[in-house]
C-alpha atoms as a PDB file:
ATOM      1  CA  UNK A   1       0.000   0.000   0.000  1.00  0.00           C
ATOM      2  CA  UNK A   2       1.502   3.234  -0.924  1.00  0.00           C
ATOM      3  CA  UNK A   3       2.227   6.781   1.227  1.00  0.00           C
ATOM      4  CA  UNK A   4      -0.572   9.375   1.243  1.00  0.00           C
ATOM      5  CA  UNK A   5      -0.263  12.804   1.867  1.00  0.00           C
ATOM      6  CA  UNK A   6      -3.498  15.265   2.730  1.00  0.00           C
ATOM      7  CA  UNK A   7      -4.361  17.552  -0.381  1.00  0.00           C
ATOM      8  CA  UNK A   8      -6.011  20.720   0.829  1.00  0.00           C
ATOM      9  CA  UNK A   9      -9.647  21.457  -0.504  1.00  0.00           C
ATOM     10  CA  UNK A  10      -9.835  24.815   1.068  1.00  0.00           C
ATOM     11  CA  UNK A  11     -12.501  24.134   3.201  1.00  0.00           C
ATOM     12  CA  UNK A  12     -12.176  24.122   7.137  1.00  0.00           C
ATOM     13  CA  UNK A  13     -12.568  20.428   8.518  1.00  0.00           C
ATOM     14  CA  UNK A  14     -11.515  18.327  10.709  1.00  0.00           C
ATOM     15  CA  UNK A  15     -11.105  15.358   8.178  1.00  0.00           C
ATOM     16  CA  UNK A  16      -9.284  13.894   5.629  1.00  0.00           C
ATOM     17  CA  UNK A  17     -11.219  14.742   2.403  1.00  0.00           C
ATOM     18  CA  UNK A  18      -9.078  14.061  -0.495  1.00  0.00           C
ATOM     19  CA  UNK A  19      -5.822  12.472  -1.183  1.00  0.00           C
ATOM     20  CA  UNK A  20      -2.994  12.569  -3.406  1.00  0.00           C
ATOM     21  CA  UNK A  21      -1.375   8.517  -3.407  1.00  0.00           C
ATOM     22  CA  UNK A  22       2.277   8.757  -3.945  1.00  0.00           C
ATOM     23  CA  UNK A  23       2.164   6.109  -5.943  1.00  0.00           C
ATOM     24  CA  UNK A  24       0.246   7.980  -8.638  1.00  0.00           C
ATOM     25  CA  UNK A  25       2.608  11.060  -8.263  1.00  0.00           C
ATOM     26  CA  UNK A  26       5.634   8.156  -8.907  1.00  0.00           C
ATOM     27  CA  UNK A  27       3.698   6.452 -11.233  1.00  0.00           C
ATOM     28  CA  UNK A  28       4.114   9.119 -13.810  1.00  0.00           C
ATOM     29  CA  UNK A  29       7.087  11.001 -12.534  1.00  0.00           C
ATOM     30  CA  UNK A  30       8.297   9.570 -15.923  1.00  0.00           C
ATOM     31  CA  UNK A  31       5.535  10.606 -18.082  1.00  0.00           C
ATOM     32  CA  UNK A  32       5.852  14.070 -16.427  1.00  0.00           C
ATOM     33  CA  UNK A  33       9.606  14.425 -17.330  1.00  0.00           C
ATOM     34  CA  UNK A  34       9.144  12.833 -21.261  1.00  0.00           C
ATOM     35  CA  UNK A  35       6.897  15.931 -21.425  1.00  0.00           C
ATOM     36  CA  UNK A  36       9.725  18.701 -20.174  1.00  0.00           C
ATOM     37  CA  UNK A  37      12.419  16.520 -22.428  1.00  0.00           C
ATOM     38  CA  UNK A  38      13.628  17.939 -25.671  1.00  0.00           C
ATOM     39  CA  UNK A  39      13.001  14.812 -27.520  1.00  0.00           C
ATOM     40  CA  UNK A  40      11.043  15.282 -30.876  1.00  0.00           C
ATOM     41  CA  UNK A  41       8.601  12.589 -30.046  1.00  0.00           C
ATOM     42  CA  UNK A  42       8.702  13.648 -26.706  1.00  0.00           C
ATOM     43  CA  UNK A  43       4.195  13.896 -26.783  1.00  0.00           C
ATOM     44  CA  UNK A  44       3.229  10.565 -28.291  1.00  0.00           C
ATOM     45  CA  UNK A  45       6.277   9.099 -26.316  1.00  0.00           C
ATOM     46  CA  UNK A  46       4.793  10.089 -22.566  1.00  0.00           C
ATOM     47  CA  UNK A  47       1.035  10.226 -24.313  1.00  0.00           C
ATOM     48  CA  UNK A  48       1.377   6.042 -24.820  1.00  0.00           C
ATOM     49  CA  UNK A  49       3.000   5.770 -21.605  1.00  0.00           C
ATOM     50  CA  UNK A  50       0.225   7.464 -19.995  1.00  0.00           C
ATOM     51  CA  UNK A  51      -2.343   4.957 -21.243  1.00  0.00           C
ATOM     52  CA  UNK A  52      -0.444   2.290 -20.818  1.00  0.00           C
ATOM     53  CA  UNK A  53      -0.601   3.095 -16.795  1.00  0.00           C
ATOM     54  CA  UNK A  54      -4.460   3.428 -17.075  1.00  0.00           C
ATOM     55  CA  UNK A  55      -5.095   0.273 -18.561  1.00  0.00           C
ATOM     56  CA  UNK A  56      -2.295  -1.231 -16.224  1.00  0.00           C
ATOM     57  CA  UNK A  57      -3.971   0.917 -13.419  1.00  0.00           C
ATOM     58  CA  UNK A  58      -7.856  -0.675 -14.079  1.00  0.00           C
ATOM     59  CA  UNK A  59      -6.262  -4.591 -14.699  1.00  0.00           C
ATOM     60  CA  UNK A  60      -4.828  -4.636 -11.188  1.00  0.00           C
ATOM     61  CA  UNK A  61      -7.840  -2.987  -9.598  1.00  0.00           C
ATOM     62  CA  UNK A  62      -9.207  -5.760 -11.118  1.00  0.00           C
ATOM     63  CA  UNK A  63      -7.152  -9.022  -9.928  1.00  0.00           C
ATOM     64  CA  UNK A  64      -6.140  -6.954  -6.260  1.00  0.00           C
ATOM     65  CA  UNK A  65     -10.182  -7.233  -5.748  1.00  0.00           C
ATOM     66  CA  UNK A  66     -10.622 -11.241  -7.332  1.00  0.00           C
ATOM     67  CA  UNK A  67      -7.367 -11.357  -5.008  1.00  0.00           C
ATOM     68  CA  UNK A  68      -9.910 -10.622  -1.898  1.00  0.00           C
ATOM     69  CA  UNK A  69     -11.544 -14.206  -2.015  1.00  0.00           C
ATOM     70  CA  UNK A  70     -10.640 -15.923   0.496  1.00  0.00           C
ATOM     71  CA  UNK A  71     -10.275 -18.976  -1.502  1.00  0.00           C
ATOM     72  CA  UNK A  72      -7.348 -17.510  -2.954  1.00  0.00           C
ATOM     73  CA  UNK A  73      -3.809 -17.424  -1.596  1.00  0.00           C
ATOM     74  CA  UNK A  74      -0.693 -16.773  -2.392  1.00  0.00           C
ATOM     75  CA  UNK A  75      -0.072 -20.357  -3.738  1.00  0.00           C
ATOM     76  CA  UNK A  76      -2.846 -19.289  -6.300  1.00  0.00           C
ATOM     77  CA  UNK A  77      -1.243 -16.037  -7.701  1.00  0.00           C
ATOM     78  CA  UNK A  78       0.522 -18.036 -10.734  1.00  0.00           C
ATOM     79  CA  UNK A  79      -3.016 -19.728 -11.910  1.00  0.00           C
ATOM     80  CA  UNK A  80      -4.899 -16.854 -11.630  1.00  0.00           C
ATOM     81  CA  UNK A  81      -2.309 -15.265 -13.939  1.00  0.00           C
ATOM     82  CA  UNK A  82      -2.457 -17.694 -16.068  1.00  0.00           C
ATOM     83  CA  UNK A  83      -6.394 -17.449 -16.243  1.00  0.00           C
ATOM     84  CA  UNK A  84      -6.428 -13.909 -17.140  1.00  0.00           C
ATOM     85  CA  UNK A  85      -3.377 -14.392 -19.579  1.00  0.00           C
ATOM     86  CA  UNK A  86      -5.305 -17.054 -21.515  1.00  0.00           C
ATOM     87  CA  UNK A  87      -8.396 -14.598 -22.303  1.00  0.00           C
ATOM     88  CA  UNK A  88      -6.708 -12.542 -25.016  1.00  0.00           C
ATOM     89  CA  UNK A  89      -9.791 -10.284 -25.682  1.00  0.00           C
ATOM     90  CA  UNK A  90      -9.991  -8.940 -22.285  1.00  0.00           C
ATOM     91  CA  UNK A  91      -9.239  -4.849 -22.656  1.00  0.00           C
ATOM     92  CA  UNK A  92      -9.564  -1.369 -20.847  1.00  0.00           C
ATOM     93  CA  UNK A  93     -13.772  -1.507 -20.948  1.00  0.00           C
ATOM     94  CA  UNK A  94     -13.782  -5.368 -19.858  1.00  0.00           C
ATOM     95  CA  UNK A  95     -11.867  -4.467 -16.638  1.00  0.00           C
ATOM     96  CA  UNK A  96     -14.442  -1.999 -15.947  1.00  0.00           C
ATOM     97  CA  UNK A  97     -17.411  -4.316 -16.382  1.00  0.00           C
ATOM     98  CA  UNK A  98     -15.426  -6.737 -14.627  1.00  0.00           C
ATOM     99  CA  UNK A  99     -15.457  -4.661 -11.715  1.00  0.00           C
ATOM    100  CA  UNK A 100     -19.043  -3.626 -12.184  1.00  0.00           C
ATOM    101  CA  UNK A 101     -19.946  -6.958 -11.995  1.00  0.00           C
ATOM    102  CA  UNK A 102     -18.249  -7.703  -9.379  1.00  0.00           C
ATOM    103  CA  UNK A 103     -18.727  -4.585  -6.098  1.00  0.00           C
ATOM    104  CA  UNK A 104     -22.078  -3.045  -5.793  1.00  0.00           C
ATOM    105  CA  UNK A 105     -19.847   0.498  -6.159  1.00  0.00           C
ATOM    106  CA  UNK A 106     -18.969   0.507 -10.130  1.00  0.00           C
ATOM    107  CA  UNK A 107     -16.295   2.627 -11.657  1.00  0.00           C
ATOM    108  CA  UNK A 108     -18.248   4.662 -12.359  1.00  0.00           C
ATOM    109  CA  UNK A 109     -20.228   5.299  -8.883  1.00  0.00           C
ATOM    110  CA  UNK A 110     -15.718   5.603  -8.009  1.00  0.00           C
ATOM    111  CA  UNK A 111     -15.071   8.289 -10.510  1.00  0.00           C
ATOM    112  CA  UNK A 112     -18.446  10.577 -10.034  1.00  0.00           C
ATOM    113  CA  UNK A 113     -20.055  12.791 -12.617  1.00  0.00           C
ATOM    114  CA  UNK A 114     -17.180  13.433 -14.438  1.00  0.00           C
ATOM    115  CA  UNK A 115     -17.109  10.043 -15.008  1.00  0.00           C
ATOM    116  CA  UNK A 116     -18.686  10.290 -18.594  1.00  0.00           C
ATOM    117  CA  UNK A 117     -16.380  12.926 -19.907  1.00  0.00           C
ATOM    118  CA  UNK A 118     -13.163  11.530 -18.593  1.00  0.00           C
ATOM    119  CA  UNK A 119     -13.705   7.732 -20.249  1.00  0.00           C
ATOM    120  CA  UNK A 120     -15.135   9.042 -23.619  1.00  0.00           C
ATOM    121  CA  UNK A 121     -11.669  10.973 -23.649  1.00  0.00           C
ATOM    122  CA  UNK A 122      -9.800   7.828 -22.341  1.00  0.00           C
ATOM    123  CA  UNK A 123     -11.718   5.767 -25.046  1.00  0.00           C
ATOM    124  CA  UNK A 124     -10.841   8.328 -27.844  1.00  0.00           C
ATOM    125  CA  UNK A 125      -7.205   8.190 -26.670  1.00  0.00           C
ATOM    126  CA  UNK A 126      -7.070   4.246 -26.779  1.00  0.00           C
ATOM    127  CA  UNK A 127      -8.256   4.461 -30.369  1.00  0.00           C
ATOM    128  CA  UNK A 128      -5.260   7.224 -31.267  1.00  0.00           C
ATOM    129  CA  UNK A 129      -2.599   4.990 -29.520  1.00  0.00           C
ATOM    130  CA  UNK A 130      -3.562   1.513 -31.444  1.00  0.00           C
ATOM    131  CA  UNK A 131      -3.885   3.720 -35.207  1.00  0.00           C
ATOM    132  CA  UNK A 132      -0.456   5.407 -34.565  1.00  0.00           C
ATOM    133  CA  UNK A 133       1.413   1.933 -33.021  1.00  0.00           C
ATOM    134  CA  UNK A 134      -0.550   0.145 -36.424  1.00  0.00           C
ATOM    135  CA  UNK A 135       1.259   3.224 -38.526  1.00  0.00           C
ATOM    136  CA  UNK A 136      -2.349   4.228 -39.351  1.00  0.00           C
ATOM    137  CA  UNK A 137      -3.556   8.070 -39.566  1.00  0.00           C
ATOM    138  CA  UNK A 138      -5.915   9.147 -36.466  1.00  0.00           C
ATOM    139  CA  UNK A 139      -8.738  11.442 -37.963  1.00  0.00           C
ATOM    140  CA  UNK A 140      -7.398  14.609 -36.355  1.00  0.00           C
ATOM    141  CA  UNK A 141      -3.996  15.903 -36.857  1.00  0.00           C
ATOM    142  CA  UNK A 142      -2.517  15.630 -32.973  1.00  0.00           C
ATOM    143  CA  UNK A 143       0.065  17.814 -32.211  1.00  0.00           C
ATOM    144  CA  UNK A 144       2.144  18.089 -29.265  1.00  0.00           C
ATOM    145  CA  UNK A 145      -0.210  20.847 -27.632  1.00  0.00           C
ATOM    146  CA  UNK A 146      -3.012  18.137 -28.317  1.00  0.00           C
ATOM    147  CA  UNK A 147      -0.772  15.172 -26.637  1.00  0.00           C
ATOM    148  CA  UNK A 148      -0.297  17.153 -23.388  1.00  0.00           C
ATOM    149  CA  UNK A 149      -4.328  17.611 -22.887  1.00  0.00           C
ATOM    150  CA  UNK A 150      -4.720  14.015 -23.592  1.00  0.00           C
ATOM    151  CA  UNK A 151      -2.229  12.980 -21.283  1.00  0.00           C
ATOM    152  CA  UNK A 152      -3.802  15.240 -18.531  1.00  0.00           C
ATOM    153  CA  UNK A 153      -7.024  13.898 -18.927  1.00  0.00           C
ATOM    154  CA  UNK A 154      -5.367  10.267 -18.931  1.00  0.00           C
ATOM    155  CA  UNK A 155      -3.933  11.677 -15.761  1.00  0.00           C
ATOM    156  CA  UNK A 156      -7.231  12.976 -13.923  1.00  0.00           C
ATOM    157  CA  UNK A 157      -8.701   9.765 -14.308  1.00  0.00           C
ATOM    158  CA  UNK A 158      -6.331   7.667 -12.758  1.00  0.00           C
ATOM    159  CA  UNK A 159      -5.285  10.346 -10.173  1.00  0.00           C
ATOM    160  CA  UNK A 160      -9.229  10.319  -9.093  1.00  0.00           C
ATOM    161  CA  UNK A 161      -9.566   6.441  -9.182  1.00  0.00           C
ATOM    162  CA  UNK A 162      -6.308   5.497  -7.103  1.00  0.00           C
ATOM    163  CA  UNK A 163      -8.016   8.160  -4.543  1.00  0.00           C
ATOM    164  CA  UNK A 164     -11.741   6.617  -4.660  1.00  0.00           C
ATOM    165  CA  UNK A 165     -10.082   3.114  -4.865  1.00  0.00           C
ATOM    166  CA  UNK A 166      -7.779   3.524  -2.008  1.00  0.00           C
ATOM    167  CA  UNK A 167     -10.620   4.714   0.391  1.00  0.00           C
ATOM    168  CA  UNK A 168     -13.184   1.940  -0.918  1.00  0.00           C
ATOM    169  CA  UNK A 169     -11.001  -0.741  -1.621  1.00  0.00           C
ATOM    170  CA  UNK A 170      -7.725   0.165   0.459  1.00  0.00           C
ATOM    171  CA  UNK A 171      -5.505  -0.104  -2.983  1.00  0.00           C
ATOM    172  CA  UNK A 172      -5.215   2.256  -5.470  1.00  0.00           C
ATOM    173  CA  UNK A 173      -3.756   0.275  -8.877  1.00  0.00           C
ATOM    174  CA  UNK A 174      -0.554   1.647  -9.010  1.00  0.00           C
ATOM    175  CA  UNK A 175       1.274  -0.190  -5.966  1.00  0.00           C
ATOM    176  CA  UNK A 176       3.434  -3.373  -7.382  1.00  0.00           C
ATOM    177  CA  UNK A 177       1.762  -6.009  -6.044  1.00  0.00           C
ATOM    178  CA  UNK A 178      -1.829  -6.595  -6.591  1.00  0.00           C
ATOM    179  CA  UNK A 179      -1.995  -9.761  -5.730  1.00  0.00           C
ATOM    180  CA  UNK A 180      -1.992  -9.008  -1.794  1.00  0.00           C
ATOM    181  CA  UNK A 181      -4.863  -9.248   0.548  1.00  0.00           C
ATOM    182  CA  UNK A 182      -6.219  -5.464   2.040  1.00  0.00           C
ATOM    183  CA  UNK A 183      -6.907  -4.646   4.878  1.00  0.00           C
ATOM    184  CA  UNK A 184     -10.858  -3.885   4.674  1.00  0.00           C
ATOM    185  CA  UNK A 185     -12.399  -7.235   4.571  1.00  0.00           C
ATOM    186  CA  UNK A 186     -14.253  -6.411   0.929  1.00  0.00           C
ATOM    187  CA  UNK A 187     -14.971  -9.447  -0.504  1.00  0.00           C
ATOM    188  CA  UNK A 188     -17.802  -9.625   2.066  1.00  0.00           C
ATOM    189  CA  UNK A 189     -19.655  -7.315  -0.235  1.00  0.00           C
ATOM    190  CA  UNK A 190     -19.358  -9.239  -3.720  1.00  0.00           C
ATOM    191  CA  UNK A 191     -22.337  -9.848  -5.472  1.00  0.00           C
ATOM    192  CA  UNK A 192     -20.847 -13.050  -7.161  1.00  0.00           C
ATOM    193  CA  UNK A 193     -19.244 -16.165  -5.507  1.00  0.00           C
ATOM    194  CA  UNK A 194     -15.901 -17.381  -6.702  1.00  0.00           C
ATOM    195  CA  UNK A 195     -14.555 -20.226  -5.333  1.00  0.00           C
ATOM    196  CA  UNK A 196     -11.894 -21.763  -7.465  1.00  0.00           C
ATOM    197  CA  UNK A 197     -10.081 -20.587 -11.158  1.00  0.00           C
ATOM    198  CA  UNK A 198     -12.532 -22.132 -12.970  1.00  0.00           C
ATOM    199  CA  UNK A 199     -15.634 -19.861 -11.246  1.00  0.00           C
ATOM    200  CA  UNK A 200     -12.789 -17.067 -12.268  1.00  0.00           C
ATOM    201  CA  UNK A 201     -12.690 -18.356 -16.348  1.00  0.00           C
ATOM    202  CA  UNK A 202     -16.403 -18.583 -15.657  1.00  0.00           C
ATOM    203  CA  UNK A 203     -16.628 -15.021 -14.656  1.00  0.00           C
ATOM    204  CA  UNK A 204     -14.220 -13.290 -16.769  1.00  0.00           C
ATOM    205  CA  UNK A 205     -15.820 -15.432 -19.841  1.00  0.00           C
ATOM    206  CA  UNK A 206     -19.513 -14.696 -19.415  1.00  0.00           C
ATOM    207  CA  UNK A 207     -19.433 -11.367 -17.169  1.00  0.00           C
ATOM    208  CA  UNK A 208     -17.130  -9.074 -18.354  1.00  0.00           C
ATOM    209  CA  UNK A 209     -17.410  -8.738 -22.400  1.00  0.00           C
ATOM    210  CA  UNK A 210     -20.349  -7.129 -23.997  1.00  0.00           C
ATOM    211  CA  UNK A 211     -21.897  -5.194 -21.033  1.00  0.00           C
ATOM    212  CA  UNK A 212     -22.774  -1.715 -20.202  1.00  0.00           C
ATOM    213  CA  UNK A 213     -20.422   0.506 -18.377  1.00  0.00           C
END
């Protein structure tokens, strides 16, 4: 679990409202200095790294909250692994439907109202990244200026998350290890039993493909 410092809101109170994780700030301490570099591709450089956090970000919310059974233990980290690594269709919008299906508190419930705004731009972006790494032409001309607003938005959605996640979940997506047991005892609030890997094929095969988020 990572180090938290208090962000001020500006408001008087005795508690904690919001927090800044300090494993989001390290998370893309590289992304932030790609951007101040000199390099020509210095944009689409730290604008791919950037999504490739957020989808990394959502995938081990994901397994960190299937880790939560208590049917699984350590001595089940390399199967479940091996589960999720043998459903090759499983992307950024199948994590969150994952999830959905999984807590009575979606993503979405997490992120708030600006919930809508923030994925359609995280969407968009995911389409830009896979037409530029297939040497295709995106429909809109990006340029550098363009990158950095992309990245930021990439940015205030995981920056929100870890914070939501950490509080409801007590992990964030961007510590090392998902595959650890929390502290808050969350599993206790699933809405779906899963008792052994195949329950987890089960799940990830008909529950997380196809559905609303």
């Amino acid at each position: 679990m990572g180090n938290y410092r208090k962000r001020s809101t500006g408001r008087k109170t005795n508690k904690v409202d919001q927090f800044m994780t300090s494993n989001f700030t390290e998370e893309f301490r590289t992304v932030d200095l790609l951007i101040k570099s000199k390099a020509i591709t210095c944009g689409v450089d730290a604008f791919a790294l950037s999504l490739i956090k957020a989808e990394r970000q959502i995938r081990k919310l994901f397994t960190n909250l299937i880790f939560q059974y208590p049917s699984f233990s350590e001595s089940d980290v390399s199967g479940l692994r091996k589960v999720l690594f043998e459903n090759t269709n499983i992307y950024f919008k199948d994590f969150i439907s994952g999830i959905k299906a999984l807590y009575p508190r979606s993503i979405k419930d997490l992120i708030g109202p600006e919930y809508a705004d923030l994925l359609k731009n995280l969407l968009s972006a995911i389409k830009y990244r896979n037409k530029i790494f297939h040497g295709q032409l995106t429909n809109k001309e990006l340029t550098h200026k363009d990158f950095v607003k992309i990245i930021n938005e990439i940015k205030q959605w995981c920056e929100k998350l870890a914070n939501e996640a950490q509080e409801e979940f007590g992990y964030d997506g961007f510590g090392r290890n998902s595959f650890q047991k929390n502290t808050l005892p969350i599993w206790k609030k699933y809405k779906i039993p899963v008792s052994n890997l195949n329950d987890y094929r089960n799940f990830i095969n008909f529950r997380m493909t196809n559905t609303q988020i």
